[in-house]
PDB file of N, CA and C in Angstrom:
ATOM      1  N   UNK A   1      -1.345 -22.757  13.906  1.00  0.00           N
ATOM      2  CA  UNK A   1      -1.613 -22.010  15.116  1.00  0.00           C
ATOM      3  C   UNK A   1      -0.277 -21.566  15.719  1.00  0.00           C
ATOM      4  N   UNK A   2      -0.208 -20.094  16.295  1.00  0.00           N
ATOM      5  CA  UNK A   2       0.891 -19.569  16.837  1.00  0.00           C
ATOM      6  C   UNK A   2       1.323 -20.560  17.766  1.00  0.00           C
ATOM      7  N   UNK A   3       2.966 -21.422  18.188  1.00  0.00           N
ATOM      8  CA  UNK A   3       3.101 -22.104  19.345  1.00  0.00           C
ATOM      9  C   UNK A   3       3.398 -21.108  20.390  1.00  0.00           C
ATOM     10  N   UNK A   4       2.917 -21.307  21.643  1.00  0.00           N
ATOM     11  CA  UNK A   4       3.040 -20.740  22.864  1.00  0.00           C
ATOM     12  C   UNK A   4       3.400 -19.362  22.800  1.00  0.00           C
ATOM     13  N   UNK A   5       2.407 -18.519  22.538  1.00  0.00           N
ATOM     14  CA  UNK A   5       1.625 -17.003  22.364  1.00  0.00           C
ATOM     15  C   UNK A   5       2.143 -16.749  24.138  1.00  0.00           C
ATOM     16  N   UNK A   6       2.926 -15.484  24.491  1.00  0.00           N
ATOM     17  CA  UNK A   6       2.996 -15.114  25.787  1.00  0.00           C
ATOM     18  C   UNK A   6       2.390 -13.801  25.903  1.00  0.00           C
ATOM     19  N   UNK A   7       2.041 -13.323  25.248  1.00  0.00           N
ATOM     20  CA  UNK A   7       1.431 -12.192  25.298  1.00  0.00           C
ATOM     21  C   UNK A   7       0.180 -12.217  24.693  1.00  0.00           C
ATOM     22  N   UNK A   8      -0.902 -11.414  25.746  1.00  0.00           N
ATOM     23  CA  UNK A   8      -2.326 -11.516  25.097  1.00  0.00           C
ATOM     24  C   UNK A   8      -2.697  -9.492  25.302  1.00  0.00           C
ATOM     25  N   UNK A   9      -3.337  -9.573  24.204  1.00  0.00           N
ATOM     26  CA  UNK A   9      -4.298  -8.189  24.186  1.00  0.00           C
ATOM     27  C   UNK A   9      -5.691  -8.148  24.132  1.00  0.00           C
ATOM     28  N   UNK A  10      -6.245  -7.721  25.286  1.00  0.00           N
ATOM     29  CA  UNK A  10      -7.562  -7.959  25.254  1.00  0.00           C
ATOM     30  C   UNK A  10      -8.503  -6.204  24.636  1.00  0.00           C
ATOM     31  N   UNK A  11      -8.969  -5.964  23.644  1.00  0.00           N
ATOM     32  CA  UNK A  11      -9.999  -4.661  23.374  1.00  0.00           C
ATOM     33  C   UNK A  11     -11.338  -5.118  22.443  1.00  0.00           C
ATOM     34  N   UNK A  12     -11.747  -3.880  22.802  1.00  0.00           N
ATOM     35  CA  UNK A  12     -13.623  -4.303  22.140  1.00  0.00           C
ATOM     36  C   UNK A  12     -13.727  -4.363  20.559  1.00  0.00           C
ATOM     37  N   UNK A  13     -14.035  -5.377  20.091  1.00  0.00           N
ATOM     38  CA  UNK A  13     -14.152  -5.617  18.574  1.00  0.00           C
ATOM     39  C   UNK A  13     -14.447  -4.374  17.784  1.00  0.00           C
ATOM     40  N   UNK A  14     -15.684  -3.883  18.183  1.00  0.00           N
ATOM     41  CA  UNK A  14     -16.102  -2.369  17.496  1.00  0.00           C
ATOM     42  C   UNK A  14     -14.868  -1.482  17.488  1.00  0.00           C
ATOM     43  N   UNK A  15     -14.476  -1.272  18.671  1.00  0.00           N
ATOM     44  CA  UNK A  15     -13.367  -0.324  18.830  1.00  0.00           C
ATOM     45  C   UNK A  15     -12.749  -0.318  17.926  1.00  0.00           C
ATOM     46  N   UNK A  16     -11.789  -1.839  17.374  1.00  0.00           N
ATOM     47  CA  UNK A  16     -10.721  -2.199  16.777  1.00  0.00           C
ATOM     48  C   UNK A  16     -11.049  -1.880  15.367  1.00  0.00           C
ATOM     49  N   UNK A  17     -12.191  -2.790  14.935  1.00  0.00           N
ATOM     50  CA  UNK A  17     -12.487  -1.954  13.394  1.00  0.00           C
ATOM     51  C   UNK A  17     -12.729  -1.262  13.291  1.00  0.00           C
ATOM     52  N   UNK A  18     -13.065  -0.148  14.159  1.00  0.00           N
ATOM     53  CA  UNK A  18     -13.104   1.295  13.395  1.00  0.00           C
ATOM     54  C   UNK A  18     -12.014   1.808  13.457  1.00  0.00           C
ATOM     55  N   UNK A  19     -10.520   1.378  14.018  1.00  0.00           N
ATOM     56  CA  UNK A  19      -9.328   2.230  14.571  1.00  0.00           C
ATOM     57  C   UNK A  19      -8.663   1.999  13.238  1.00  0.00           C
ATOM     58  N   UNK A  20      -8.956   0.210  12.933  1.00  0.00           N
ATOM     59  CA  UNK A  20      -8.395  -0.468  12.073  1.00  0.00           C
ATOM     60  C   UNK A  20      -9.001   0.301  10.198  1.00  0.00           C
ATOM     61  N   UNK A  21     -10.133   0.641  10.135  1.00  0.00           N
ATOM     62  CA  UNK A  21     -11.005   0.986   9.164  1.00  0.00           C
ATOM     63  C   UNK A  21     -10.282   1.869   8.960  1.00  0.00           C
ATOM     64  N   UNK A  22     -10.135   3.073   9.648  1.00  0.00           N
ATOM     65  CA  UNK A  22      -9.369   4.388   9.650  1.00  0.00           C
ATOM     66  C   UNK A  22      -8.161   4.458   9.209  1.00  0.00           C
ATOM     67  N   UNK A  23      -7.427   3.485   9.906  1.00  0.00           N
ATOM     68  CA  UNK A  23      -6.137   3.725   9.188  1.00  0.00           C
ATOM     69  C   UNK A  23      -5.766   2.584   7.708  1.00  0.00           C
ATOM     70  N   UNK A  24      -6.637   2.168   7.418  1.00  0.00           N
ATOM     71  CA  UNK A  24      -6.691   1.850   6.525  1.00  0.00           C
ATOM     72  C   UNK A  24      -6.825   2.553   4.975  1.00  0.00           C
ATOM     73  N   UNK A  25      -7.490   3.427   5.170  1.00  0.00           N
ATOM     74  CA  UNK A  25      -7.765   4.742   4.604  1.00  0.00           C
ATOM     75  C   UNK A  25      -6.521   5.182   4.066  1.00  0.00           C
ATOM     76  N   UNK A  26      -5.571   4.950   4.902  1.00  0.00           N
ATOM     77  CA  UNK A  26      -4.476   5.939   4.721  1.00  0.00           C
ATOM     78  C   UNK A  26      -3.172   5.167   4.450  1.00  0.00           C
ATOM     79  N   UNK A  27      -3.381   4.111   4.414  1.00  0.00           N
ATOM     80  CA  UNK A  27      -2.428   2.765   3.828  1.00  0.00           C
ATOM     81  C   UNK A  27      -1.978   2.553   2.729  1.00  0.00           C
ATOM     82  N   UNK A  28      -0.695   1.937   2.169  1.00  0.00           N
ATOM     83  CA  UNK A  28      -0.378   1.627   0.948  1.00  0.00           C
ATOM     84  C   UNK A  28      -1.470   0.835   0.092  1.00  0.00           C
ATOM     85  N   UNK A  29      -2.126   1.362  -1.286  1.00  0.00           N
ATOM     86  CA  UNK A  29      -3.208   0.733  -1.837  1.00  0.00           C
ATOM     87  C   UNK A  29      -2.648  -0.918  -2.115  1.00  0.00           C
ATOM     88  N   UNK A  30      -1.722  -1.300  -2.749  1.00  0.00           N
ATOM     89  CA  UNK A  30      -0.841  -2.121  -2.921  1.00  0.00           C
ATOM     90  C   UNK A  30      -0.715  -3.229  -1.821  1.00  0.00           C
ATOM     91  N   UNK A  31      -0.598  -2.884  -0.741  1.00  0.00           N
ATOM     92  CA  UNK A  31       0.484  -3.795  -0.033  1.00  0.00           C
ATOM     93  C   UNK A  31      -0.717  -3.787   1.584  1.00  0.00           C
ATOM     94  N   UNK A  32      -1.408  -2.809   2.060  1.00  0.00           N
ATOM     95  CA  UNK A  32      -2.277  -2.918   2.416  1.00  0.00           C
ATOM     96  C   UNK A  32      -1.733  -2.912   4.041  1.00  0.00           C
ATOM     97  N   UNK A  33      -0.593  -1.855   4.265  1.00  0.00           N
ATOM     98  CA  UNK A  33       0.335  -2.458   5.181  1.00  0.00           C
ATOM     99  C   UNK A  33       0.358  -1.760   6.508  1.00  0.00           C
ATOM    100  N   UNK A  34      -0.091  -1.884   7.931  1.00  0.00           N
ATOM    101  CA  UNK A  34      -0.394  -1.257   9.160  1.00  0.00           C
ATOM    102  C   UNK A  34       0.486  -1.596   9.650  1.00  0.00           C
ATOM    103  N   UNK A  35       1.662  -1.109  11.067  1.00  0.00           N
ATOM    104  CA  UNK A  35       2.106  -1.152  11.744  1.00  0.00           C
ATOM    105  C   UNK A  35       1.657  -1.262  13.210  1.00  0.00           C
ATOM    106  N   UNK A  36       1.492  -1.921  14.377  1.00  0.00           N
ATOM    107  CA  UNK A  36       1.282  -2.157  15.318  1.00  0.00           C
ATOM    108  C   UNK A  36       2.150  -1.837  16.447  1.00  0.00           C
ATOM    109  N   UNK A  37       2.016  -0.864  17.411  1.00  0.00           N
ATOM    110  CA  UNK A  37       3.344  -1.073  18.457  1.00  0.00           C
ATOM    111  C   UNK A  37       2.491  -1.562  19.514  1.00  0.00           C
ATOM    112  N   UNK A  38       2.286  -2.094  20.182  1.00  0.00           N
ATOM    113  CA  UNK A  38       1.869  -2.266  21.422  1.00  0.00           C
ATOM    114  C   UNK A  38       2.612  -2.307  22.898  1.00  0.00           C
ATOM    115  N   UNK A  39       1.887  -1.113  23.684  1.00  0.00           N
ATOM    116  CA  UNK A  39       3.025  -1.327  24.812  1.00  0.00           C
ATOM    117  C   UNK A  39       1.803  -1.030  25.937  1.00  0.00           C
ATOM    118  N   UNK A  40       1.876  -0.964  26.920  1.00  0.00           N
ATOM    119  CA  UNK A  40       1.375  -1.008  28.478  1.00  0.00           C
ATOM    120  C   UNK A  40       0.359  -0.480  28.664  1.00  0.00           C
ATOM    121  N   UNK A  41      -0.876  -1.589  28.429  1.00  0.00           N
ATOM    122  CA  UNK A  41      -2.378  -0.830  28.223  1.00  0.00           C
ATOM    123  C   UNK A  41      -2.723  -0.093  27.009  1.00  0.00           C
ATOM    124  N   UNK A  42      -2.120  -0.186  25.957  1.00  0.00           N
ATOM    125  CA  UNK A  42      -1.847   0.630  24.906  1.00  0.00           C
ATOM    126  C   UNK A  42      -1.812   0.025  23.631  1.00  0.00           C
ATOM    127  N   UNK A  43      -2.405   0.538  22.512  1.00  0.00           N
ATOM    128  CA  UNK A  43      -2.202   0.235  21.195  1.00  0.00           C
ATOM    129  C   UNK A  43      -2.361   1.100  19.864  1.00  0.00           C
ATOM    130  N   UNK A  44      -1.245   1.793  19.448  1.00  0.00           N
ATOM    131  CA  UNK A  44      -0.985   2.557  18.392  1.00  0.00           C
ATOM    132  C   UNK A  44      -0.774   1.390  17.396  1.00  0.00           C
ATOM    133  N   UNK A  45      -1.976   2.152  16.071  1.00  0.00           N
ATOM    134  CA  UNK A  45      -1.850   1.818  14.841  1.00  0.00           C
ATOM    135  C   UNK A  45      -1.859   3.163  14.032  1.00  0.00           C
ATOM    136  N   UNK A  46      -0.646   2.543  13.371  1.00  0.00           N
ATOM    137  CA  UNK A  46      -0.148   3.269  12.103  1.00  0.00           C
ATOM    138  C   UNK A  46      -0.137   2.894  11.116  1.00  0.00           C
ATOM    139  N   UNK A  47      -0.161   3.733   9.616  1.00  0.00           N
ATOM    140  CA  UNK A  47      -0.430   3.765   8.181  1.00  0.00           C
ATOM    141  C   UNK A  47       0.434   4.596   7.386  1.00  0.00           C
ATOM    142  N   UNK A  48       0.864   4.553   6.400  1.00  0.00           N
ATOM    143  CA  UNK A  48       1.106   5.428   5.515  1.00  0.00           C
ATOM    144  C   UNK A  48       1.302   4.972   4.061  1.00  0.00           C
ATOM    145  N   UNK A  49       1.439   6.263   3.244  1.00  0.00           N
ATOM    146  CA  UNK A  49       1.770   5.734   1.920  1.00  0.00           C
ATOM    147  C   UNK A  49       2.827   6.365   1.387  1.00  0.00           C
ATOM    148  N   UNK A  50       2.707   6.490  -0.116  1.00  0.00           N
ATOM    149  CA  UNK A  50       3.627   6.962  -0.844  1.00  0.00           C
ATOM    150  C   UNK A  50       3.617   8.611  -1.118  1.00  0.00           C
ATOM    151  N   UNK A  51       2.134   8.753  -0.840  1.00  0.00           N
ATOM    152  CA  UNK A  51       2.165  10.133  -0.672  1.00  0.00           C
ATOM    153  C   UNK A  51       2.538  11.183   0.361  1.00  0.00           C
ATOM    154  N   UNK A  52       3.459  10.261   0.955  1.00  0.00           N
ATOM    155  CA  UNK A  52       3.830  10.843   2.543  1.00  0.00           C
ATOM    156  C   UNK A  52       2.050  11.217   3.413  1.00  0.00           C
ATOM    157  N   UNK A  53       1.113  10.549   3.450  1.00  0.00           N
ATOM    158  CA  UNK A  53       0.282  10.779   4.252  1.00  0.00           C
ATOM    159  C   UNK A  53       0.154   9.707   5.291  1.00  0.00           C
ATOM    160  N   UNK A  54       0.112   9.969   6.153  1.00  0.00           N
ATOM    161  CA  UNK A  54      -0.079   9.022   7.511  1.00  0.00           C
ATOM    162  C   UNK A  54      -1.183   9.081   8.511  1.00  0.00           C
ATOM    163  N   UNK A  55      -1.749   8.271   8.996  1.00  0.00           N
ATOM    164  CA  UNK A  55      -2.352   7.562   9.991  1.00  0.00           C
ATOM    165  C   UNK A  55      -1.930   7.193  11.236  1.00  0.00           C
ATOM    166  N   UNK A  56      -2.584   7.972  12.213  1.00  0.00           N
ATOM    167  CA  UNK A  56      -2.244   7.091  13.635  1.00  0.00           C
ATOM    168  C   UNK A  56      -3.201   7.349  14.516  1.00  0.00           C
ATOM    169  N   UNK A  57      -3.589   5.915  15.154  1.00  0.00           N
ATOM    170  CA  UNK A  57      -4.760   5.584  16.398  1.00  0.00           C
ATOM    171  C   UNK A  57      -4.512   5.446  17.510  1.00  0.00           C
ATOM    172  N   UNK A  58      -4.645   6.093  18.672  1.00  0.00           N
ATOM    173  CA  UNK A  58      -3.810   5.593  20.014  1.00  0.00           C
ATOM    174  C   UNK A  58      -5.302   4.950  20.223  1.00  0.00           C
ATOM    175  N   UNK A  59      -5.323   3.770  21.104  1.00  0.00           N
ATOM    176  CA  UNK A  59      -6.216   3.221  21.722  1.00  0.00           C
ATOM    177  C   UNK A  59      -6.231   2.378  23.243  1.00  0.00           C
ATOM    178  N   UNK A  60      -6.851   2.352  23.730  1.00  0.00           N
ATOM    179  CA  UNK A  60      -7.191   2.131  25.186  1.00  0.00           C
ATOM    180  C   UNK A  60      -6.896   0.596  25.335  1.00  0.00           C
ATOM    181  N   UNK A  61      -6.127  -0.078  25.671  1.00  0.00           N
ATOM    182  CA  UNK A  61      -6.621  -1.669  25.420  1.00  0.00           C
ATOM    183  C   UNK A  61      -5.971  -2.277  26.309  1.00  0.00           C
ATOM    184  N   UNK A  62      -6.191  -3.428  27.210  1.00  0.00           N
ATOM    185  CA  UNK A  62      -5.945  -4.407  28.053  1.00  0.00           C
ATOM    186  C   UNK A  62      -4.736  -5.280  27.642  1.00  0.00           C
ATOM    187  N   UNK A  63      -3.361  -4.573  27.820  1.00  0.00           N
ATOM    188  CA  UNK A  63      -2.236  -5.583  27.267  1.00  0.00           C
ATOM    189  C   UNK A  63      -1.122  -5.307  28.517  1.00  0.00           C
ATOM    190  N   UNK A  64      -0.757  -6.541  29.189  1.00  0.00           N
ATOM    191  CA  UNK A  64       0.889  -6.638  29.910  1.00  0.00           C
ATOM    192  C   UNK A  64       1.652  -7.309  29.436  1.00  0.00           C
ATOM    193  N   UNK A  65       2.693  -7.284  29.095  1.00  0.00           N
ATOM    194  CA  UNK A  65       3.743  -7.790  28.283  1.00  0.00           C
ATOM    195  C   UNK A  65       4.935  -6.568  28.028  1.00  0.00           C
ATOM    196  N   UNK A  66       5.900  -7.481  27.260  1.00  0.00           N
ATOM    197  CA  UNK A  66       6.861  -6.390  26.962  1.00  0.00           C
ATOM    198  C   UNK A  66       6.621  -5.490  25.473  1.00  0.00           C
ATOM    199  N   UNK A  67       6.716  -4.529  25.614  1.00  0.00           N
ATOM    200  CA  UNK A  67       6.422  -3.258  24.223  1.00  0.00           C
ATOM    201  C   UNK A  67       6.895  -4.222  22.751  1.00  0.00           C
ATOM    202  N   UNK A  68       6.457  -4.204  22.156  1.00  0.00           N
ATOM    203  CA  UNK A  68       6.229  -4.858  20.564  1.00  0.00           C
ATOM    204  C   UNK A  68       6.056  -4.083  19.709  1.00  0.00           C
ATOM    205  N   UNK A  69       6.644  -4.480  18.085  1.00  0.00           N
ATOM    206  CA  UNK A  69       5.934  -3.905  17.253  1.00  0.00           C
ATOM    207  C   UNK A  69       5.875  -4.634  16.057  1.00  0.00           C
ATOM    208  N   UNK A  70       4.938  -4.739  15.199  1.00  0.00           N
ATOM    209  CA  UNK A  70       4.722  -6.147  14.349  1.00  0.00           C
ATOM    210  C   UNK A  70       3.783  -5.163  12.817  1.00  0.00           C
ATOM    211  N   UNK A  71       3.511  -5.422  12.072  1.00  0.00           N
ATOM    212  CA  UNK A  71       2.919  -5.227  11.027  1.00  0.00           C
ATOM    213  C   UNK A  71       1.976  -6.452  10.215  1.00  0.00           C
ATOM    214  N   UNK A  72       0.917  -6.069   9.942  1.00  0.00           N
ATOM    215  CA  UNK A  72      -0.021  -6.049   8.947  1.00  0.00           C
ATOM    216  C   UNK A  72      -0.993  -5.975   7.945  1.00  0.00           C
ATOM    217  N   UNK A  73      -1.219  -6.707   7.078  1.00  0.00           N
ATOM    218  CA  UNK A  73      -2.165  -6.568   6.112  1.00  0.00           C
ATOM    219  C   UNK A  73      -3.373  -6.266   6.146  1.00  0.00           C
ATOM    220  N   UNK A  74      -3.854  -4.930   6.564  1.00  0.00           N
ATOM    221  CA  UNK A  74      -4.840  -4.396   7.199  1.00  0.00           C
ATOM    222  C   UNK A  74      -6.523  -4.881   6.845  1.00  0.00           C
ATOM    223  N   UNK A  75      -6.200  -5.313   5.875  1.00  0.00           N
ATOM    224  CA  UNK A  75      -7.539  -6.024   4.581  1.00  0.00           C
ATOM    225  C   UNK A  75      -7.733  -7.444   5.871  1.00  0.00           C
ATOM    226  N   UNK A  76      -6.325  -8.458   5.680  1.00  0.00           N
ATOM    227  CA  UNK A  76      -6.567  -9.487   6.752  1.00  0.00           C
ATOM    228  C   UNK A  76      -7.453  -9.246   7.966  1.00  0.00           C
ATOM    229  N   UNK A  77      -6.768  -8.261   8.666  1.00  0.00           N
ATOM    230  CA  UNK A  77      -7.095  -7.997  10.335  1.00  0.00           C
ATOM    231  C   UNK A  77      -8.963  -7.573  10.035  1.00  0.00           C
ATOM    232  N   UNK A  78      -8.730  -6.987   9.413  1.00  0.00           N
ATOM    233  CA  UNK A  78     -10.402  -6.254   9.403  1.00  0.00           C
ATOM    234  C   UNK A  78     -11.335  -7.470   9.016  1.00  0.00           C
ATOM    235  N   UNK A  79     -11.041  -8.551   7.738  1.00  0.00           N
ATOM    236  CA  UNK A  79     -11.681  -9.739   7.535  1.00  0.00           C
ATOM    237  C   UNK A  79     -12.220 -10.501   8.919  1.00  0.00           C
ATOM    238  N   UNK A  80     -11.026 -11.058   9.630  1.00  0.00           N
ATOM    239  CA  UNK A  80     -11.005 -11.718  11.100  1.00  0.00           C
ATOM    240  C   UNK A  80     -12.275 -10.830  11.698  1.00  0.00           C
ATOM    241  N   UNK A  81     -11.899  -9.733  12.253  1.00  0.00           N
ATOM    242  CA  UNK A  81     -12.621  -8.353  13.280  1.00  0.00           C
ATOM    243  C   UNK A  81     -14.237  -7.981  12.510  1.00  0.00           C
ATOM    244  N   UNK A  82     -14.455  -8.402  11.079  1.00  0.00           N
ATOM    245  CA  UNK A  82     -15.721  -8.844  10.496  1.00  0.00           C
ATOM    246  C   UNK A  82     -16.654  -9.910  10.874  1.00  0.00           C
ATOM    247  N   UNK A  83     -15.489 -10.889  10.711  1.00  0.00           N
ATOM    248  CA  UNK A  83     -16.276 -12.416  10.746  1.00  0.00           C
ATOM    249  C   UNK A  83     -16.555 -12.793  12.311  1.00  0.00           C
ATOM    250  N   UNK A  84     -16.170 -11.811  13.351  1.00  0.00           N
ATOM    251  CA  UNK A  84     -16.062 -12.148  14.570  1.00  0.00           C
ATOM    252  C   UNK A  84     -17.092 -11.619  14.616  1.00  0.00           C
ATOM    253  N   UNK A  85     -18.170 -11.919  15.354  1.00  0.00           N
ATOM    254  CA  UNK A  85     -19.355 -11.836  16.104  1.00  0.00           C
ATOM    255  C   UNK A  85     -19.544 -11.357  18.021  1.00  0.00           C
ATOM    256  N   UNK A  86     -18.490 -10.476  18.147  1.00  0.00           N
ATOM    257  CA  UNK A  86     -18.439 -10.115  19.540  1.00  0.00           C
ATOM    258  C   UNK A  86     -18.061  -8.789  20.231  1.00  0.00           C
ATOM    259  N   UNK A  87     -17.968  -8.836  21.617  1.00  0.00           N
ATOM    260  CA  UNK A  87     -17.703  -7.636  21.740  1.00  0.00           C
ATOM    261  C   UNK A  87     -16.311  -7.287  22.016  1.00  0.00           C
ATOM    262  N   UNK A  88     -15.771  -8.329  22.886  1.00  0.00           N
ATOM    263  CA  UNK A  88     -14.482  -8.362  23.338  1.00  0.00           C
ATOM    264  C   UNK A  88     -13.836  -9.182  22.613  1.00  0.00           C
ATOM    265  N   UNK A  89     -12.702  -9.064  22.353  1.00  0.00           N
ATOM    266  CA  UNK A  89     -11.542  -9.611  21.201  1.00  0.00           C
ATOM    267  C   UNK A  89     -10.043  -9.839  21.901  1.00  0.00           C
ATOM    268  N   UNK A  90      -9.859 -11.183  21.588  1.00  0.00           N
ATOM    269  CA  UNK A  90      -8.220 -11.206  22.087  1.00  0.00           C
ATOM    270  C   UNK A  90      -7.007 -12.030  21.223  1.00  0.00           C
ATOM    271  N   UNK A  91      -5.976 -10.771  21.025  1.00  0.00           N
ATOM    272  CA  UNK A  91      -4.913 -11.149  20.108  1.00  0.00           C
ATOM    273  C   UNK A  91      -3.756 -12.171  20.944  1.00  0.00           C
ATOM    274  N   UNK A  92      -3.856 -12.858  20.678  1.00  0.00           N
ATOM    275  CA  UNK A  92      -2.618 -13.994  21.156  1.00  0.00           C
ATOM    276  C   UNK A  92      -1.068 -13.532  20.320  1.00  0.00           C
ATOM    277  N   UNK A  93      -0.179 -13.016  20.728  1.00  0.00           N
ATOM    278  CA  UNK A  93       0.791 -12.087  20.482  1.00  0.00           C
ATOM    279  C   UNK A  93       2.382 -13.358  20.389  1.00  0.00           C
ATOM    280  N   UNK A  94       3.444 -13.553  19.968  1.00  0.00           N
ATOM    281  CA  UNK A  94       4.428 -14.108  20.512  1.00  0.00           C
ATOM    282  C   UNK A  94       5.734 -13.063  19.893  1.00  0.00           C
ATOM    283  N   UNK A  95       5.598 -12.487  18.952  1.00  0.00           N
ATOM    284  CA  UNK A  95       6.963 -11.923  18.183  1.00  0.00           C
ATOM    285  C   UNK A  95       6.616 -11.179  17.586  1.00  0.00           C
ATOM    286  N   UNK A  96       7.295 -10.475  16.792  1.00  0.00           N
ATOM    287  CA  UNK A  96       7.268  -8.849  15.503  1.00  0.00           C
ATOM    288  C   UNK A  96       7.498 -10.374  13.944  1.00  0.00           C
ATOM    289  N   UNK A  97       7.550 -11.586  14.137  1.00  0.00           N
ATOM    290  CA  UNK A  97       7.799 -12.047  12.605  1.00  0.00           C
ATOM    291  C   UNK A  97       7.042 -13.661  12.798  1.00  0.00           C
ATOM    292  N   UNK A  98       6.191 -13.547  14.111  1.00  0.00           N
ATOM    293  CA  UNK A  98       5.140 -15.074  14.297  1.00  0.00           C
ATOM    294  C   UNK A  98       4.180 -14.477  13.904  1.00  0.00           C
ATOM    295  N   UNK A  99       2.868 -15.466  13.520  1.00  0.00           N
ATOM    296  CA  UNK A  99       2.207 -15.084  13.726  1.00  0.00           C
ATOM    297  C   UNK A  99       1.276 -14.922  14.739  1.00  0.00           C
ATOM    298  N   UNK A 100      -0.546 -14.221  14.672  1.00  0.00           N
ATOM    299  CA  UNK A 100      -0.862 -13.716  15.614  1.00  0.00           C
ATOM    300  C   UNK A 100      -2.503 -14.604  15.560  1.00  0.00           C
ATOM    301  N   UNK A 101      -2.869 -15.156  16.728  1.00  0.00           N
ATOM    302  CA  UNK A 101      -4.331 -15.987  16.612  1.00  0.00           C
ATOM    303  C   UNK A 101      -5.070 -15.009  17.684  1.00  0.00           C
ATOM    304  N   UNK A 102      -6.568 -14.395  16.664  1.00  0.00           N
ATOM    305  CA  UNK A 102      -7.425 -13.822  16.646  1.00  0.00           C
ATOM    306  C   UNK A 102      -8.370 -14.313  17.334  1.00  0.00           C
ATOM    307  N   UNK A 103      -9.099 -13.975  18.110  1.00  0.00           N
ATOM    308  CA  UNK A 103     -10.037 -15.110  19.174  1.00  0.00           C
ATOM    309  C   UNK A 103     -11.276 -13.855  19.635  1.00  0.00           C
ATOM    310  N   UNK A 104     -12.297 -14.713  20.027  1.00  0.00           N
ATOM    311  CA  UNK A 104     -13.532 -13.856  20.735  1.00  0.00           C
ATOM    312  C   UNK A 104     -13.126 -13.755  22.107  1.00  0.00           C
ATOM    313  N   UNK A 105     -13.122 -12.894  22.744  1.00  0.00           N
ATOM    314  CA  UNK A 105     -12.764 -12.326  24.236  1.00  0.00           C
ATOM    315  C   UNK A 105     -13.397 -13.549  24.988  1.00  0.00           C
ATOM    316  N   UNK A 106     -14.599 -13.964  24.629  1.00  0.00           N
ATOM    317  CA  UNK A 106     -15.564 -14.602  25.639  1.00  0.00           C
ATOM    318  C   UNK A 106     -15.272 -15.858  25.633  1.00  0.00           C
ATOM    319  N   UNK A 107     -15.156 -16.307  23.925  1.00  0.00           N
ATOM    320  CA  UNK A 107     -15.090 -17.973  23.991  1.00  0.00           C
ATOM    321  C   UNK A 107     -14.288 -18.230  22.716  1.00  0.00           C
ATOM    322  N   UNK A 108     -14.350 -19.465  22.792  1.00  0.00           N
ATOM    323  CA  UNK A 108     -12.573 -20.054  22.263  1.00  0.00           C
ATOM    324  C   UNK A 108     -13.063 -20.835  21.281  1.00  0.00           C
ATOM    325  N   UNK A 109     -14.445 -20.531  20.784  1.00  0.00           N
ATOM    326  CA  UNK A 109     -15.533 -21.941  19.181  1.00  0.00           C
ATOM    327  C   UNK A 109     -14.422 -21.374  18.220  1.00  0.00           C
ATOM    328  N   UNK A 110     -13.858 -19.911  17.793  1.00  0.00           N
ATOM    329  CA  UNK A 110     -13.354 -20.234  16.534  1.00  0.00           C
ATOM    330  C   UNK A 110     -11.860 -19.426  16.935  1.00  0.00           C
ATOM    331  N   UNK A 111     -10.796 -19.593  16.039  1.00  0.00           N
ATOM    332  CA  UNK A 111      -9.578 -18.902  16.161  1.00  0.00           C
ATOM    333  C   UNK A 111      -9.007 -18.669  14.584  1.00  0.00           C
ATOM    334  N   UNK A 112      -8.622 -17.680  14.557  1.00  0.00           N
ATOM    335  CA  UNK A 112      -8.190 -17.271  13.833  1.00  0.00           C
ATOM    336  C   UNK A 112      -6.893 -16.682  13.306  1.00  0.00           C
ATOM    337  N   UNK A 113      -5.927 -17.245  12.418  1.00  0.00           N
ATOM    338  CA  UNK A 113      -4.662 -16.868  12.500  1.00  0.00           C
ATOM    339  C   UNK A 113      -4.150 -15.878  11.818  1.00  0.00           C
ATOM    340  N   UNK A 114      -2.829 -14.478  11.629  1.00  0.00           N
ATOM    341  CA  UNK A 114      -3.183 -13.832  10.925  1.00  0.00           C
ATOM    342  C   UNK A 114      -1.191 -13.713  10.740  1.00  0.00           C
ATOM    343  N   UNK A 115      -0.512 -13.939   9.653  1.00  0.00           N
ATOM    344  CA  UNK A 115       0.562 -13.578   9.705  1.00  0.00           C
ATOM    345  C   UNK A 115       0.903 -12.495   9.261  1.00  0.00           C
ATOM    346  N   UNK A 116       2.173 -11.806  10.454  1.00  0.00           N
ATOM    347  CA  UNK A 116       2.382 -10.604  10.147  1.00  0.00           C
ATOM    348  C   UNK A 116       3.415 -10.442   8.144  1.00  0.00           C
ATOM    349  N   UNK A 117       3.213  -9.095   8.181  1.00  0.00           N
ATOM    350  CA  UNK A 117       4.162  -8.528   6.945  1.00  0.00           C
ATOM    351  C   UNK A 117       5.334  -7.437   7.583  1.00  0.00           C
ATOM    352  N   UNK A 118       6.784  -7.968   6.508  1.00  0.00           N
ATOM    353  CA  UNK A 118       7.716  -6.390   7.179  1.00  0.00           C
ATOM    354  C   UNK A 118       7.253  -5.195   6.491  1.00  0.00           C
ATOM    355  N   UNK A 119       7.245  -4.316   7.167  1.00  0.00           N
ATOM    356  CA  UNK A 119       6.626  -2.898   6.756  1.00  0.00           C
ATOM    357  C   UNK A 119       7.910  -2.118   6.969  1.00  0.00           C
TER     358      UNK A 119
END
């Protein structure tokens, strides 16, 4: 489990896998690899590959903290955002190279951990 997460992002599960689905699409087949920036109410996800084609999601989302940017294994994140059963979703955040625990907005029965990749 991430130790002492200072940053939390709160957005709606649906939202996320479909932002997440999308740019997945457009991801290295290989390596499976999304970029994350998150900054002030805000969350851009990005993709690309080798074919110079790219992906990007701006999305609406419940985050204060300082601007971040972290990467992952987009296959992972979508597994978690599957197996979750809810509407609201919250990422427990600490660094661009910790990892990140996946949680139901509402309640705290399961958590889920997800370590980032350098992209």
């Amino acid at each position: 489990m991430p130790k002492n997460p200072d940053k939390t992002l709160e957005a709606g599960c649906d939202l996320l896998k479909q932002a997440f689905a999308r740019a997945a699409i457009l991801s290295n087949e290989k390596f499976r690899g999304v970029r994350l920036y998150v900054s002030q109410n805000q969350l851009k996800i990005t993709a690309n590959n080798p074919e110079q084609e790219e992906a990007e999601e701006i999305l609406d989302v419940s985050y204060d903290g300082t601007e971040m940017e972290i990467g992952f294994n987009v296959s992972y994140v979508l597994d978690v955002l599957n197996a979750l059963k809810c509407e609201d979703v919250r990422l427990l955040l600490t660094d661009s190279v910790s990892s990140v625990q996946i949680e139901d907005g509402a309640s705290q029965a399961a958590a889920y951990v997800v370590m980032p990749m350098r992209l």
